[in-house]
PDB file of N, CA and C in Angstrom:
ATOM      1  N   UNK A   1      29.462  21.653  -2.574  1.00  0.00           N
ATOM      2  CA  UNK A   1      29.147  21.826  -1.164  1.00  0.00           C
ATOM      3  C   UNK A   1      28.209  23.024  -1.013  1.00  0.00           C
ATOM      4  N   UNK A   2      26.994  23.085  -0.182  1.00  0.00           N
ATOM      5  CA  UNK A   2      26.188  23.906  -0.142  1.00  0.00           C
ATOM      6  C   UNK A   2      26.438  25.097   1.120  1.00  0.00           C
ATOM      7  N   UNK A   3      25.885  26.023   1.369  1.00  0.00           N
ATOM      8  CA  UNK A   3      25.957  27.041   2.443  1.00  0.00           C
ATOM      9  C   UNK A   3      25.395  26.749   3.183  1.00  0.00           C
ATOM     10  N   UNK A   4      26.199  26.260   4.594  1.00  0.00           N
ATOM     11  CA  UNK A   4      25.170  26.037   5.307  1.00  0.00           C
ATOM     12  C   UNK A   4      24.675  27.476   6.438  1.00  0.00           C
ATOM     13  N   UNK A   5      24.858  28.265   5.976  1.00  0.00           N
ATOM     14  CA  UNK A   5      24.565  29.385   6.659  1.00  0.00           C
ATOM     15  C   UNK A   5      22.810  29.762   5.834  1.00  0.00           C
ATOM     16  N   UNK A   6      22.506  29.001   4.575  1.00  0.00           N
ATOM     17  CA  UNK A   6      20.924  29.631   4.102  1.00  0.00           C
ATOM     18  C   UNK A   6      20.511  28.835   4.511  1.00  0.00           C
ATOM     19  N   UNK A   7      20.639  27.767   6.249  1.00  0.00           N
ATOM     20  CA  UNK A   7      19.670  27.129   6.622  1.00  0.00           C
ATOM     21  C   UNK A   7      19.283  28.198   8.013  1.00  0.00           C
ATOM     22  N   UNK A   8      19.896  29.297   8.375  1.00  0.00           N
ATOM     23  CA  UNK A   8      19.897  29.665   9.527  1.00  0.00           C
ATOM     24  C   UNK A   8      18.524  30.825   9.191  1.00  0.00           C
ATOM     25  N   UNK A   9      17.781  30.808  10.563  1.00  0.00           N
ATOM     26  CA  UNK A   9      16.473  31.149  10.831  1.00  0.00           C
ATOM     27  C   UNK A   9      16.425  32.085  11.798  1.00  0.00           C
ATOM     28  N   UNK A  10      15.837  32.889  11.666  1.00  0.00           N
ATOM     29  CA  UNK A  10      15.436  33.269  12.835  1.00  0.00           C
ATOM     30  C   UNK A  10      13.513  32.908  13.004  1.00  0.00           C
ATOM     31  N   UNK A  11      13.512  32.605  14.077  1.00  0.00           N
ATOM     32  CA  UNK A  11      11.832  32.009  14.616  1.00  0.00           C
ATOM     33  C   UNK A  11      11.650  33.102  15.547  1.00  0.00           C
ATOM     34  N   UNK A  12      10.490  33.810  14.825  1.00  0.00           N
ATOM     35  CA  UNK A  12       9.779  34.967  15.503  1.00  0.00           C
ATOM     36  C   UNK A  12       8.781  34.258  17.018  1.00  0.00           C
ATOM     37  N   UNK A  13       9.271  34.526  18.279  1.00  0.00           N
ATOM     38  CA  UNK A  13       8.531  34.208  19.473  1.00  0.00           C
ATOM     39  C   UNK A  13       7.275  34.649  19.251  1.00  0.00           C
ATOM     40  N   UNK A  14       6.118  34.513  19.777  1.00  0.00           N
ATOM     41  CA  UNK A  14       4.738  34.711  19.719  1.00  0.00           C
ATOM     42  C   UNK A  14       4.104  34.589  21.570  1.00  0.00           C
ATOM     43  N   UNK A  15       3.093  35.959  21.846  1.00  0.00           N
ATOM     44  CA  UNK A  15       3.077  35.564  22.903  1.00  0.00           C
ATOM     45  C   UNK A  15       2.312  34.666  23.247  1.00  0.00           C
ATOM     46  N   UNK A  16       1.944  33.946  24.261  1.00  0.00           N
ATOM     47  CA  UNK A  16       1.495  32.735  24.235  1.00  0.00           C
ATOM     48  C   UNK A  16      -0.135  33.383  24.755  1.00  0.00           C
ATOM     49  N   UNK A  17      -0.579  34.634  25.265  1.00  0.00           N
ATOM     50  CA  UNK A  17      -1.730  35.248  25.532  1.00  0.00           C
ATOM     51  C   UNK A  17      -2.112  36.156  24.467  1.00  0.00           C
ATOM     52  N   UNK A  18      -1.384  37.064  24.203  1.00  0.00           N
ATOM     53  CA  UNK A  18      -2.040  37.401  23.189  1.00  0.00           C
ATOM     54  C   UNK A  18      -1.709  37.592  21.589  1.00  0.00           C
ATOM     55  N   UNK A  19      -0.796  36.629  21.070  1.00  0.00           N
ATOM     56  CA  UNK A  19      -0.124  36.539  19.878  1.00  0.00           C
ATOM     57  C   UNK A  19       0.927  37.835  19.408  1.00  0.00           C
ATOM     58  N   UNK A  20       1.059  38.651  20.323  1.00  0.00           N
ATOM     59  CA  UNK A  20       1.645  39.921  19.709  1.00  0.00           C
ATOM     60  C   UNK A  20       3.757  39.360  19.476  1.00  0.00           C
ATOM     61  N   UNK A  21       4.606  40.147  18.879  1.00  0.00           N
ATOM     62  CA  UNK A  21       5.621  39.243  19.270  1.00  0.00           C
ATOM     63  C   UNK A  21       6.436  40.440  19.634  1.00  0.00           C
ATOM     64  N   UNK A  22       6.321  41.116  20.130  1.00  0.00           N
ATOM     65  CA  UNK A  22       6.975  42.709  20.713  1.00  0.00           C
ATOM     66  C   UNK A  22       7.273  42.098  22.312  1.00  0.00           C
ATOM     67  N   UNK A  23       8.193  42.173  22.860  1.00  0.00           N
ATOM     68  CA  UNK A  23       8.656  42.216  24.170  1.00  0.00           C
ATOM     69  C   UNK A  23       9.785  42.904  24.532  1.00  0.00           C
ATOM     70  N   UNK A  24       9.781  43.080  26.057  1.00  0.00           N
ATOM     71  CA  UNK A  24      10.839  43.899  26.465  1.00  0.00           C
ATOM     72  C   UNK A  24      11.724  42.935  27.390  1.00  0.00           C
ATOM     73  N   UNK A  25      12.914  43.211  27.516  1.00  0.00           N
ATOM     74  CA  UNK A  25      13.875  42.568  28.365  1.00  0.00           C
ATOM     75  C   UNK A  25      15.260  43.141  28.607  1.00  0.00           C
ATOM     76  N   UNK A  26      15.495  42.591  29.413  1.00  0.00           N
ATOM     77  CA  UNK A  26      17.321  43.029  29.519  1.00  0.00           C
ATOM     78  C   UNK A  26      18.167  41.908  29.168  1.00  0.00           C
ATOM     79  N   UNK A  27      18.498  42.358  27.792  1.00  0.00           N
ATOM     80  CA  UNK A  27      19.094  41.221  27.046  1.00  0.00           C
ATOM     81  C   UNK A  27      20.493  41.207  27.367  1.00  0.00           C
ATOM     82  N   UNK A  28      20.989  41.636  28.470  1.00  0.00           N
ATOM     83  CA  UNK A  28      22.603  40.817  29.405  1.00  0.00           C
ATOM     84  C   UNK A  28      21.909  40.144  30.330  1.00  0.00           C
ATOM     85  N   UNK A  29      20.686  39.871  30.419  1.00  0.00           N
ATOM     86  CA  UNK A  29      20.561  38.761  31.558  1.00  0.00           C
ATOM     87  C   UNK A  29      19.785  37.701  31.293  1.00  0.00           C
ATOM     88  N   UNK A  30      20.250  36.591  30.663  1.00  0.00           N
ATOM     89  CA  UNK A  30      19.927  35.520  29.834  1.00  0.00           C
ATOM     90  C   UNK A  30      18.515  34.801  31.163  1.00  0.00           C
ATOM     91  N   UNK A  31      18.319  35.124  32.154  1.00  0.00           N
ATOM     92  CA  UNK A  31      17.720  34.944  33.674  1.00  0.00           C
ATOM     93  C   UNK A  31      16.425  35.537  33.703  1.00  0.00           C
ATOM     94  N   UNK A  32      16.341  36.646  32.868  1.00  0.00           N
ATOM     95  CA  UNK A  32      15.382  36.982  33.182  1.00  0.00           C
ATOM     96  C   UNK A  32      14.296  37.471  32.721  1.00  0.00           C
ATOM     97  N   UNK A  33      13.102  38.238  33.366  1.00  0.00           N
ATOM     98  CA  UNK A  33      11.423  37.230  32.561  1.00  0.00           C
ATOM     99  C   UNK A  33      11.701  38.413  31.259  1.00  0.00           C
ATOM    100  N   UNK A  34      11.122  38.296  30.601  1.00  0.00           N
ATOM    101  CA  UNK A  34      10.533  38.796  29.124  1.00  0.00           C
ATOM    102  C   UNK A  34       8.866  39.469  29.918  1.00  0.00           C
ATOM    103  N   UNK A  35       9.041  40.797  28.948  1.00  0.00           N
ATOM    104  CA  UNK A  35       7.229  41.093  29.266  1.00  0.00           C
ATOM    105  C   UNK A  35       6.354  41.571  27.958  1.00  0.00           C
ATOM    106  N   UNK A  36       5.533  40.856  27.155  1.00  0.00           N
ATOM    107  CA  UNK A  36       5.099  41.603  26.403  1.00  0.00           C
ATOM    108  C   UNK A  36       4.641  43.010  26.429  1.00  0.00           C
ATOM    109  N   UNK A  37       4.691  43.292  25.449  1.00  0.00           N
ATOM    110  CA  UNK A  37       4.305  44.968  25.153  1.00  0.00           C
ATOM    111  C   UNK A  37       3.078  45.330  24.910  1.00  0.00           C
ATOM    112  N   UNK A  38       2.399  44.046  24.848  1.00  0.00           N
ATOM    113  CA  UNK A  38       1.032  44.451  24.330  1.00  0.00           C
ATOM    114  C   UNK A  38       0.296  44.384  25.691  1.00  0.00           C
ATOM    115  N   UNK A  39       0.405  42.775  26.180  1.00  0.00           N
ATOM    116  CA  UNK A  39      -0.441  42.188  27.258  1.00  0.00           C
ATOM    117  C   UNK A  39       0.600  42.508  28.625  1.00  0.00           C
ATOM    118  N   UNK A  40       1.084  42.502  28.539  1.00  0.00           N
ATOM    119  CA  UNK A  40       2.074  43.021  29.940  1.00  0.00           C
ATOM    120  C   UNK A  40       2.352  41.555  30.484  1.00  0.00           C
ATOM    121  N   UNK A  41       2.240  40.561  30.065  1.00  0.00           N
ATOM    122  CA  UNK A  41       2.525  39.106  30.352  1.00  0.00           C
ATOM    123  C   UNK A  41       4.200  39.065  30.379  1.00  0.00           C
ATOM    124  N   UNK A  42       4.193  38.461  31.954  1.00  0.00           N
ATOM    125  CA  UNK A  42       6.158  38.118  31.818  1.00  0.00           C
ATOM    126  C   UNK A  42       5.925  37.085  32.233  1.00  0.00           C
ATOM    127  N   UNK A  43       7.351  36.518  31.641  1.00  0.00           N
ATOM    128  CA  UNK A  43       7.067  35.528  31.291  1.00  0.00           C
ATOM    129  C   UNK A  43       8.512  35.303  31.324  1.00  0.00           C
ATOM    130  N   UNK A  44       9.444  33.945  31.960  1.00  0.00           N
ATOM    131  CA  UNK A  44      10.943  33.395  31.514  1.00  0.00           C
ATOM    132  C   UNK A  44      10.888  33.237  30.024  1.00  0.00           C
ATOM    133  N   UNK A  45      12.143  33.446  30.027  1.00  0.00           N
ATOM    134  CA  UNK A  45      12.726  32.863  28.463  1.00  0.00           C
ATOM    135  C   UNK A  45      12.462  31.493  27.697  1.00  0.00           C
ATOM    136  N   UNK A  46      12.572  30.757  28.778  1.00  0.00           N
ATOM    137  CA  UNK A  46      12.617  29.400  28.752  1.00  0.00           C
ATOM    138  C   UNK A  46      11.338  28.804  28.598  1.00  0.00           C
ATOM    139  N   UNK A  47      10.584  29.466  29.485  1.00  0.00           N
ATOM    140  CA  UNK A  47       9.109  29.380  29.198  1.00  0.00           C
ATOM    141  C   UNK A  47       8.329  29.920  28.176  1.00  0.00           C
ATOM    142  N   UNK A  48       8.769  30.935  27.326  1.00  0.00           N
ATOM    143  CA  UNK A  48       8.378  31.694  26.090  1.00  0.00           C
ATOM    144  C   UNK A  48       8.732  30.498  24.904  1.00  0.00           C
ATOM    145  N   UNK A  49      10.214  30.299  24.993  1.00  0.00           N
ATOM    146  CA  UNK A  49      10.162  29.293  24.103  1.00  0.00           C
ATOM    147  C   UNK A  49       9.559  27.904  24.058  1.00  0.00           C
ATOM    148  N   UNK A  50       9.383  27.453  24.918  1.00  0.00           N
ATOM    149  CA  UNK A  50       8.788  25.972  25.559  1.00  0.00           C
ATOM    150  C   UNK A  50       6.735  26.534  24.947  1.00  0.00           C
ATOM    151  N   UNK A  51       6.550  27.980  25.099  1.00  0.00           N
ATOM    152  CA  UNK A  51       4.989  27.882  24.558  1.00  0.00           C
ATOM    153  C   UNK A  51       5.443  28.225  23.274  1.00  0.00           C
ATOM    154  N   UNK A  52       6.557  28.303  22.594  1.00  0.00           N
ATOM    155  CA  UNK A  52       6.368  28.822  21.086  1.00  0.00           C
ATOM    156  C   UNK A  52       7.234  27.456  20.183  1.00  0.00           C
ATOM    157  N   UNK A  53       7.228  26.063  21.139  1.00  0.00           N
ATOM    158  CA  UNK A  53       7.480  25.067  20.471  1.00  0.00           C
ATOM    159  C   UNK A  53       6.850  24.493  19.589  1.00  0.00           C
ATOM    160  N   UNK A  54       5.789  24.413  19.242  1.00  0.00           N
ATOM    161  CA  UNK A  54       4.845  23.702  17.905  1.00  0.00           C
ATOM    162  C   UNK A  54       5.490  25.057  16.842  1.00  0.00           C
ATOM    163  N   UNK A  55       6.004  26.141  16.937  1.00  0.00           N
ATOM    164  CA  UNK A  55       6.280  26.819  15.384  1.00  0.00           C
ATOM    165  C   UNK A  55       8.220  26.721  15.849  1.00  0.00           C
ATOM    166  N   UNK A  56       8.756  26.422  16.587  1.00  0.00           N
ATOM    167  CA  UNK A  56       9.970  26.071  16.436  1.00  0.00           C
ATOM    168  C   UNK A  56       9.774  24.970  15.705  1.00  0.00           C
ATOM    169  N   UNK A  57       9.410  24.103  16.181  1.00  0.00           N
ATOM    170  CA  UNK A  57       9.334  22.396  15.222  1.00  0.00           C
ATOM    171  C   UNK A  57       9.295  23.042  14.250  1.00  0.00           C
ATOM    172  N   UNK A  58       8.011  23.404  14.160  1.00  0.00           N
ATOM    173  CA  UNK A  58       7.693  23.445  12.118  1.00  0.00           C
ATOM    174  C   UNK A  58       8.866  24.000  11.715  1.00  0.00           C
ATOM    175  N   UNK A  59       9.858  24.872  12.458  1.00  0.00           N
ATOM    176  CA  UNK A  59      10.808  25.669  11.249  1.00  0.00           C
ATOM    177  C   UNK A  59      12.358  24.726  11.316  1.00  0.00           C
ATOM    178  N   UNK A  60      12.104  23.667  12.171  1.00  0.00           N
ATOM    179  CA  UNK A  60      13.057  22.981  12.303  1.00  0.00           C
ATOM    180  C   UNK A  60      13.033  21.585  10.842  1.00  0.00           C
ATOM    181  N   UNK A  61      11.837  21.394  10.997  1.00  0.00           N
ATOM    182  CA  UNK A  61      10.816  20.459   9.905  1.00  0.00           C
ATOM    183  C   UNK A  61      11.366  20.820   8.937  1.00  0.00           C
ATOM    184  N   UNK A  62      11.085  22.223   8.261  1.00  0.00           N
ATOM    185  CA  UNK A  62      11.332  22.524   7.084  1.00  0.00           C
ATOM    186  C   UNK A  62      12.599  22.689   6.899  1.00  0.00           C
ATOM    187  N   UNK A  63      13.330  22.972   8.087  1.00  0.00           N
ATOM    188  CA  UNK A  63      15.537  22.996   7.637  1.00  0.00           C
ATOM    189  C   UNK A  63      15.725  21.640   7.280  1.00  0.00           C
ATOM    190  N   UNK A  64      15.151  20.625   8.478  1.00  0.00           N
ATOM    191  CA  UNK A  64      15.760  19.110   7.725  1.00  0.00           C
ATOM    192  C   UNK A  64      14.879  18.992   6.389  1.00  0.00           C
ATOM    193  N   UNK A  65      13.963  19.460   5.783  1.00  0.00           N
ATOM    194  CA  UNK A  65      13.333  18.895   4.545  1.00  0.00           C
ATOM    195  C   UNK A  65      14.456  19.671   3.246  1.00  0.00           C
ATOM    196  N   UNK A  66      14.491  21.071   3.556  1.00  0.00           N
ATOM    197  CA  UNK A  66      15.626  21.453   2.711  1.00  0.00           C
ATOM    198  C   UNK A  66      17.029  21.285   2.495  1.00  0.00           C
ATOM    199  N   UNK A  67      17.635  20.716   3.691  1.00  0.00           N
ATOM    200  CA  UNK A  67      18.648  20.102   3.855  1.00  0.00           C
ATOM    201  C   UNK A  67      18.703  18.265   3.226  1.00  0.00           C
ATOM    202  N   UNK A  68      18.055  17.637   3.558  1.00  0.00           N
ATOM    203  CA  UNK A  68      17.650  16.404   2.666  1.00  0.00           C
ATOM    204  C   UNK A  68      17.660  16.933   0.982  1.00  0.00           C
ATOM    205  N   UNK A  69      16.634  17.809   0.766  1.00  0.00           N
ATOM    206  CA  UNK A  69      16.761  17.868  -0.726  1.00  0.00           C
ATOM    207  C   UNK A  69      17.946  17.976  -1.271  1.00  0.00           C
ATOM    208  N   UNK A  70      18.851  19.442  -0.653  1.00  0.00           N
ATOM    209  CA  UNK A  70      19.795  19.523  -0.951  1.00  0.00           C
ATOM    210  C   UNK A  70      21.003  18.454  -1.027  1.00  0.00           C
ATOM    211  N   UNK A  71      21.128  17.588   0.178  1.00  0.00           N
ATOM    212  CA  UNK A  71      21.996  16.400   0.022  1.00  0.00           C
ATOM    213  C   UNK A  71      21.563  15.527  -1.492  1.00  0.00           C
ATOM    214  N   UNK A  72      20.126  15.356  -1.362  1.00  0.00           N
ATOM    215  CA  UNK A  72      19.200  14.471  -2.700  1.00  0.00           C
ATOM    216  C   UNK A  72      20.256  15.127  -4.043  1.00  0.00           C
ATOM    217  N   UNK A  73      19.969  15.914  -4.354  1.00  0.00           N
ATOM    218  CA  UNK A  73      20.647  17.289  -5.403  1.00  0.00           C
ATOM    219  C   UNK A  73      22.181  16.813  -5.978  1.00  0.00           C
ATOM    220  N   UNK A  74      22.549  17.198  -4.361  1.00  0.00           N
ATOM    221  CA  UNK A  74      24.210  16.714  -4.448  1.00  0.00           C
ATOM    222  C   UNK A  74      24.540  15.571  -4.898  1.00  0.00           C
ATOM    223  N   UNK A  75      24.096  14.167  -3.914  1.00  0.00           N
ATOM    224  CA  UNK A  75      23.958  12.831  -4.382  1.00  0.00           C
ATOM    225  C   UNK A  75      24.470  12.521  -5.534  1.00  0.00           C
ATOM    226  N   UNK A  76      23.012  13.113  -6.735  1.00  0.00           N
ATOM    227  CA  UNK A  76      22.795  12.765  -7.604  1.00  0.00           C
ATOM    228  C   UNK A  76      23.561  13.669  -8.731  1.00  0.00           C
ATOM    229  N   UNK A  77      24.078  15.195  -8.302  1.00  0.00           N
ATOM    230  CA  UNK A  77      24.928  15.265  -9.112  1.00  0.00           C
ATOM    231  C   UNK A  77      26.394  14.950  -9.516  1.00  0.00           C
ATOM    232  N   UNK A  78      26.478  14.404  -8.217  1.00  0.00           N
ATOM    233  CA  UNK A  78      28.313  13.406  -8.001  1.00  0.00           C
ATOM    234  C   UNK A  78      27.946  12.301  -8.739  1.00  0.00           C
ATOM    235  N   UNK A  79      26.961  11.637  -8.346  1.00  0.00           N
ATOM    236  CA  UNK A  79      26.635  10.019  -9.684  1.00  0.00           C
ATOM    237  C   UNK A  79      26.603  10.515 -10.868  1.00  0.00           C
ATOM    238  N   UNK A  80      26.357  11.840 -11.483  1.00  0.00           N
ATOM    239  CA  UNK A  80      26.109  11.631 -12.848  1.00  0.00           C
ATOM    240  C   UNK A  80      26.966  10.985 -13.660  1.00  0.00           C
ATOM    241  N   UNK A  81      26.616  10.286 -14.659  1.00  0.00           N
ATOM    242  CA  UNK A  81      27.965  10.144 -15.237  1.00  0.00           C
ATOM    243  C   UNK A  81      28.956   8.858 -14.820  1.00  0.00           C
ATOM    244  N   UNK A  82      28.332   8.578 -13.680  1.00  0.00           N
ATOM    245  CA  UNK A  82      28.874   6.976 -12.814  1.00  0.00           C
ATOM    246  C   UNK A  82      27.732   5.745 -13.165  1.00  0.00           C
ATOM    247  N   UNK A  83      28.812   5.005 -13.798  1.00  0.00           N
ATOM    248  CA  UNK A  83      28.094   3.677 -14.240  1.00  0.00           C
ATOM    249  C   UNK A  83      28.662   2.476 -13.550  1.00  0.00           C
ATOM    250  N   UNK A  84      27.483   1.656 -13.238  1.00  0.00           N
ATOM    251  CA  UNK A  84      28.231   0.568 -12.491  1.00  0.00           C
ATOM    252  C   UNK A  84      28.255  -0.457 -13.277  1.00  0.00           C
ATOM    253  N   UNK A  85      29.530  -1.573 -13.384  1.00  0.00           N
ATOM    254  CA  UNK A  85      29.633  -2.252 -14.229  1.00  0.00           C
ATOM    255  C   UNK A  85      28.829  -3.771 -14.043  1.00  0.00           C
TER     256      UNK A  85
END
């Protein structure tokens, strides 16, 4: 059985104006805007992530591709050794 805790990620936000990924917020209030540090852009949460969806995918892409292998791995090391008659 593998860990499934070495699939967990963290995905660095990016701002959607000027690529920096530094922001400020009040992180007890799940509500409210984010402002970069660079560009002074605020911005919701919800909306930060919704512009930083094409690199969520990709890091989602690559958990199911390593997760597949790993099942592939497993699979095939439970058959070893299994012959069908």
């Amino acid at each position: 059985m593998t860990d499934a805790s070495k699939y967990d990620r963290a995905v660095t936000l990016i701002c959607p104006t000027c690529g920096d990924t530094q922001f400020e917020s009040d992180e007890h209030d799940e509500n409210a805007t984010v402002t970069c540090v660079s560009c002074g852009l605020q911005i919701t949460r919800t909306d930060l992530i919704e512009a930083n969806g094409e690199n969520i995918s990709g890091q989602v892409e690559q958990i199911k591709s390593e997760v597949v292998a790993d099942l592939k791995a497993q699979l095939q090391k439970s058959l070893k050794g299994f012959r069908m008659k």
